[in-house]
Protein backbone atom coordinates (compact mmCIF):
# COMPACT_ATOMS: atom_id res chain seq x y z
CA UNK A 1 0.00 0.00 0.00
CA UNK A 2 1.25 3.96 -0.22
CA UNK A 3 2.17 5.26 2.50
CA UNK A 4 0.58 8.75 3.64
CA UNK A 5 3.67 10.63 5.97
CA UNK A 6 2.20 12.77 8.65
CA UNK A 7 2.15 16.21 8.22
CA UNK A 8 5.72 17.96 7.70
CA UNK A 9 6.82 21.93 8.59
CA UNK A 10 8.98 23.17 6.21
CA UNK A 11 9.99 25.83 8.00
CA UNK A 12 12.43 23.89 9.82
CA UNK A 13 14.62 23.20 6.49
CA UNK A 14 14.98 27.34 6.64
CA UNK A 15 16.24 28.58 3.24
CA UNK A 16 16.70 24.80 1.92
CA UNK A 17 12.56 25.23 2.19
CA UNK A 18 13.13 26.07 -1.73
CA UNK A 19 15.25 23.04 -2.38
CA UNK A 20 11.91 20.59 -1.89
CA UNK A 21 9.89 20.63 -5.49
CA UNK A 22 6.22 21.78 -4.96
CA UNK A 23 3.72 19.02 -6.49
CA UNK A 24 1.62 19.77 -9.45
CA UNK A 25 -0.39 22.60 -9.37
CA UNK A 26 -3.63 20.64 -9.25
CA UNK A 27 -2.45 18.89 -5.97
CA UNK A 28 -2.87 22.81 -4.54
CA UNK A 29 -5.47 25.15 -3.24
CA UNK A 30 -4.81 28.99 -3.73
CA UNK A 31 -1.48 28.20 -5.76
CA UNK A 32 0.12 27.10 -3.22
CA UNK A 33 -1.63 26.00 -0.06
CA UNK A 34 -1.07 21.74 0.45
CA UNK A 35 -3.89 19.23 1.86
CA UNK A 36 -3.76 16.08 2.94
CA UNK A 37 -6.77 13.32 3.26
CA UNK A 38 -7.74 14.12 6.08
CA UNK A 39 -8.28 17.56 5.89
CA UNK A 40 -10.67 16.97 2.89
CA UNK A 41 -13.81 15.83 4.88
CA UNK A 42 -12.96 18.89 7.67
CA UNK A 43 -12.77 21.26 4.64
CA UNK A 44 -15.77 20.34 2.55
CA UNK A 45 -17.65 20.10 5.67
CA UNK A 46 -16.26 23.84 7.19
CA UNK A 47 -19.67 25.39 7.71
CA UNK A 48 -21.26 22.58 9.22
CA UNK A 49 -19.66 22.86 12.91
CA UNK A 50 -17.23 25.13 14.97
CA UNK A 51 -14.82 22.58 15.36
CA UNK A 52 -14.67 22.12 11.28
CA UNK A 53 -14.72 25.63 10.65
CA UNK A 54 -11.90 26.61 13.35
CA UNK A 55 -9.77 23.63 11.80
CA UNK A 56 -9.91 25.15 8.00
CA UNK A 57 -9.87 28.27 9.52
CA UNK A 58 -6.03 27.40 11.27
CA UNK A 59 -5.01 25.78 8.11
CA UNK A 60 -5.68 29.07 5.67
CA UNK A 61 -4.31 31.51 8.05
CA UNK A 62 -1.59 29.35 8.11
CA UNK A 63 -0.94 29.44 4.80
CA UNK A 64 -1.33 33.18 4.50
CA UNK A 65 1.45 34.11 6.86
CA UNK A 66 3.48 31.72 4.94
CA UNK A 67 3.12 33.51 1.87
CA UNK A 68 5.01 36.88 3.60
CA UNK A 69 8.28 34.81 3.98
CA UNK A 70 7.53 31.71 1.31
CA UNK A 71 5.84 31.30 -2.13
CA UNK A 72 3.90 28.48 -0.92
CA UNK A 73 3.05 27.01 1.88
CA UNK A 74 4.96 25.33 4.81
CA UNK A 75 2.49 22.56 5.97
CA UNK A 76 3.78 19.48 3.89
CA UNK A 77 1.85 16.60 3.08
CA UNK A 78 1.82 13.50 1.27
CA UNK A 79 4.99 13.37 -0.74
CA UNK A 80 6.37 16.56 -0.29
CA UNK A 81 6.29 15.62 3.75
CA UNK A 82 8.18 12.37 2.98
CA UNK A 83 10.79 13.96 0.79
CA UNK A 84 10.83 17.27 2.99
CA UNK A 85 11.31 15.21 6.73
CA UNK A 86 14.28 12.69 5.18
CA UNK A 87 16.26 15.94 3.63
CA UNK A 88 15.91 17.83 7.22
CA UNK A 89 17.15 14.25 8.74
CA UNK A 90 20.32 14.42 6.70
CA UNK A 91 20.90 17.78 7.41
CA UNK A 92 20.87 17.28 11.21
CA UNK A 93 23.22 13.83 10.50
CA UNK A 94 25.36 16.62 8.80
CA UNK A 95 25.64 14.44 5.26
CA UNK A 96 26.66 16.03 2.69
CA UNK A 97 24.37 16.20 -0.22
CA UNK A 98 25.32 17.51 -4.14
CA UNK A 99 22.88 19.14 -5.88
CA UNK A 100 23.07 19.05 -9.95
CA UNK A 101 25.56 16.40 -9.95
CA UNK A 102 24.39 13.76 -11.94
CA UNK A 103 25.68 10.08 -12.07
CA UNK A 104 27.85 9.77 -14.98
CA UNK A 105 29.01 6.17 -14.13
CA UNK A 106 29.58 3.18 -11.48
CA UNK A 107 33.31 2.40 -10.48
CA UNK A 108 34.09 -1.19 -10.62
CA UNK A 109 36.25 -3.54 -9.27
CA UNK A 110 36.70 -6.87 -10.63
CA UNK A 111 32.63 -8.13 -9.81
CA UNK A 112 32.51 -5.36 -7.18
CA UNK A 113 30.65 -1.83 -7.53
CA UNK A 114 32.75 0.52 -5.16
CA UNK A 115 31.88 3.84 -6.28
CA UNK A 116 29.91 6.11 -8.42
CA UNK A 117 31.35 8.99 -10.39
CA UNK A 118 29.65 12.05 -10.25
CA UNK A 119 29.68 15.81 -13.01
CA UNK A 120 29.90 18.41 -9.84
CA UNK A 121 29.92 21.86 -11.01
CA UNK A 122 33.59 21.88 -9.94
CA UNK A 123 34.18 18.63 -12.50
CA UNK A 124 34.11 14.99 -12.07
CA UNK A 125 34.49 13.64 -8.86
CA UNK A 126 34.81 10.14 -7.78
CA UNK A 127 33.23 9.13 -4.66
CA UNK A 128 33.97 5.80 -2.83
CA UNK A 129 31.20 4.26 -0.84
CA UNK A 130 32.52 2.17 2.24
CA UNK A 131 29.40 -0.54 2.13
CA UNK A 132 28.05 -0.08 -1.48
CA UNK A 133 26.02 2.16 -3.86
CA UNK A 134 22.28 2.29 -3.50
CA UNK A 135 20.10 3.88 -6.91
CA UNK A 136 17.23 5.59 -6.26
CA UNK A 137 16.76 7.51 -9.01
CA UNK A 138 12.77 6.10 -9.12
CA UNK A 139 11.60 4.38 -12.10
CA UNK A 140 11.35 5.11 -16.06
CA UNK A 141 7.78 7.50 -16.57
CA UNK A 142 9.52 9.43 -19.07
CA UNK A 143 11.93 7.49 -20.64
CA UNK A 144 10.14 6.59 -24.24
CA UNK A 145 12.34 2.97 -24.91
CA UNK A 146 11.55 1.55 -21.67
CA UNK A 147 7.86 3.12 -21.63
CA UNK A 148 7.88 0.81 -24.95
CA UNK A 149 9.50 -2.04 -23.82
CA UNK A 150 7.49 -2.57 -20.41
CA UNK A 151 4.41 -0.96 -20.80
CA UNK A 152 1.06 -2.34 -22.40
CA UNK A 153 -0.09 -1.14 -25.98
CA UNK A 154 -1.31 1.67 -26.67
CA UNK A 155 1.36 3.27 -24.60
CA UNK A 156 -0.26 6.67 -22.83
CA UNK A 157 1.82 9.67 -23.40
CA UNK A 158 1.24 11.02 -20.32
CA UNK A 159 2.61 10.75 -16.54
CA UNK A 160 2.34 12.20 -13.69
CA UNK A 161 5.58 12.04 -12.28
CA UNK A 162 8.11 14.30 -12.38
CA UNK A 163 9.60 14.44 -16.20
CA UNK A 164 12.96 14.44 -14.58
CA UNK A 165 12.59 10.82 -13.77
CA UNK A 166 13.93 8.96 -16.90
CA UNK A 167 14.74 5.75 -15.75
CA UNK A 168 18.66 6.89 -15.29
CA UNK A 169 19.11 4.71 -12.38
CA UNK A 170 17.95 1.54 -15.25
CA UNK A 171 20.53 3.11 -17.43
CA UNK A 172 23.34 3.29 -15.20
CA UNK A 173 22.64 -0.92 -13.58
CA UNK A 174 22.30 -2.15 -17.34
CA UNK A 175 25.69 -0.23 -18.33
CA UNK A 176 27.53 -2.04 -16.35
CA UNK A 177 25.94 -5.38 -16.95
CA UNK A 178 22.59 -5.84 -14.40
CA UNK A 179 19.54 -7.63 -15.74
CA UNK A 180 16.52 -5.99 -15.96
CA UNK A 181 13.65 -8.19 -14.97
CA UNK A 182 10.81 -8.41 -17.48
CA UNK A 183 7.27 -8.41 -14.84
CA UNK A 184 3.92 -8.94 -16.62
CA UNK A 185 2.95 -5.64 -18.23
CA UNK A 186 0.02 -4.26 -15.93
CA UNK A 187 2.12 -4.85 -12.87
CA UNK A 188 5.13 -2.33 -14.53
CA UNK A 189 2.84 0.84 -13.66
CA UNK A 190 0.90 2.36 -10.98
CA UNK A 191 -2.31 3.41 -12.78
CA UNK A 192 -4.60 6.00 -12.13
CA UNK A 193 -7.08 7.92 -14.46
CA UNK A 194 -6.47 10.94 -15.14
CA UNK A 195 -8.18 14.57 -16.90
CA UNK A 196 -6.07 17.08 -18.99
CA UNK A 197 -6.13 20.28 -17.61
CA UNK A 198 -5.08 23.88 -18.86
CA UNK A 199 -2.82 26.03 -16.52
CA UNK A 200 -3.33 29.83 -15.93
CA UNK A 201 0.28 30.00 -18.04
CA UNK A 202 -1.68 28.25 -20.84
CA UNK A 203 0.25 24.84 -20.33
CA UNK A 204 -1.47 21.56 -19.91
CA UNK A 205 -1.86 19.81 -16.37
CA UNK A 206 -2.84 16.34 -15.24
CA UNK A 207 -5.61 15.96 -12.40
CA UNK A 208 -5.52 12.35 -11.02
CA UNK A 209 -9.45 11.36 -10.49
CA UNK A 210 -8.05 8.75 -7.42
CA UNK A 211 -11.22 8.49 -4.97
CA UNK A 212 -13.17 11.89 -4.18
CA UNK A 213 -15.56 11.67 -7.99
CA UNK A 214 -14.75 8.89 -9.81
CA UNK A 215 -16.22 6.30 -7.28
CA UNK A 216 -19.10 8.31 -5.69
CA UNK A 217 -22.81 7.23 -7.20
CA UNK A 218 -24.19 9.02 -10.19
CA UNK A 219 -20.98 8.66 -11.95
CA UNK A 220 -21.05 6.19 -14.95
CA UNK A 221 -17.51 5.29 -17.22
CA UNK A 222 -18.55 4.58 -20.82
CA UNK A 223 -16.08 4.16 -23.85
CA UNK A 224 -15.79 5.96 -27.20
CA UNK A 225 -18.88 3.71 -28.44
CA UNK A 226 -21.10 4.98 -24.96
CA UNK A 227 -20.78 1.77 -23.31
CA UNK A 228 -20.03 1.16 -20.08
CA UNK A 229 -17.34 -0.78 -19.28
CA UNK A 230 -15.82 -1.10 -15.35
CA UNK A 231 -17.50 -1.13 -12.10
CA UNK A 232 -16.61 2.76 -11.35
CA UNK A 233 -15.38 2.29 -7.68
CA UNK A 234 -12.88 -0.23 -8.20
CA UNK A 235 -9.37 1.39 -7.22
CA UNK A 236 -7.84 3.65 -9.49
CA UNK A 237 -5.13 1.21 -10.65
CA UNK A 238 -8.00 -1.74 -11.72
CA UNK A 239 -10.03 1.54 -13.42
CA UNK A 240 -7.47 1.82 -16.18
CA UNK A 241 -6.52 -1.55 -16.45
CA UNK A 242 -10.53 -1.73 -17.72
């Protein structure tokens, strides 16, 4: 299952606050302002009793005294509280961490993977790990051969990850001879369906239809031919396998 972090203030990364990517604009209220599950119900419901109404109430003033020091808002959920928390862990531990300073290749020895080199911004520079290397560069969303190679046809030209994630860490393990494991097709993706949106900047957004309308009654999926074809409250990643 996903995990859902608890709640994260980003004040206490200070200026490095900048250094942790907003999520898409649809994920915001006010262009800029974060929610997390729980506050749904609280929010929808804000006129319906003082406690509900004094809990939005904390969360938006919140958010406006943010925006005199911040351009969004500090109270981090979801992902950005996962990401946010672990970064403000390493900087108490002190670890150093390189910013725009890609992987350019693995040091081997013999069998052995000892070290990565890494394109600083003061040139290369090879950096020896005392137990191993670990990737976590995330999967492939927007890398186009492996999108063909593991994904079912048609192959959607859309994701909602970040388009910085282009299956590099994949790259890097088959360079220097790791197997890539071929799973069955549907299980290579975490699906959701999703709407095409247009941005105030004129761009085009995704908005991830993951519980709050596609499942509720009075909502009925039908196909280019108008027939209906999945049990609409199934979970999101069964909904597009349909």
């Amino acid at each position: 299952r996903a995990i859902v972090p608890k709640l994260f203030n980003g004040r206490k990364l200070g200026q490095d606050f900048v250094r942790i990517r907003p999520p898409i604009e649809e994920f915001m209220l006010f262009d800029g302002m974060m929610i997390g599950k729980d506050d749904i119900a609280r929010l929808t419901k804000r006129y319906e009793s003082v406690t509900n109404f004094a809990y939005s109430a904390s969360i938006f003033f919140r958010f406006l005294i943010d925006q005199l020091w911040y351009k969004r808002g500090t109270r981090l959920t979801m992902g950005n509280a996962l990401v946010a928390r672990l970064f403000y862990s390493l900087r108490k531990q002190k670890v150093p961490v390189l910013f725009g300073a890609p992987v350019t290749e693995l040091v081997k020895e013999g069998s052995c993977v000892y070290g990565a080199v890494v394109e600083t911004q003061q040139g290369r520079k090879r950096i020896r790990g005392k137990k191993g290397v670990v990737l976590s560069t995330g999967g492939f969303s927007h890398n186009t051969e492996f999108r063909k190679e593991f994904l079912p046809k048609p192959i959607s030209p859309y994701s909602l990850a970040t388009e910085s994630n282009t299956g590099d860490g994949l790259r890097i393990g088959e360079s220097i001879g790791a197997k890539l494991d071929d799973p069955p097709h549907q299980m290579s993706a975490f699906w959701t369906p999703v709407s095409i949106t247009k941005r105030k900047d004129g761009s085009a957004g995704l908005f991830p239809h993951i519980l709050l309308d596609r499942a509720k009654p009075g909502l009925i999926a039908v196909n280019s031919a108008g027939q209906r074809f999945v049990n609409e409250a199934v979970s999101y990643h069964d909904f597009v396998e349909a």
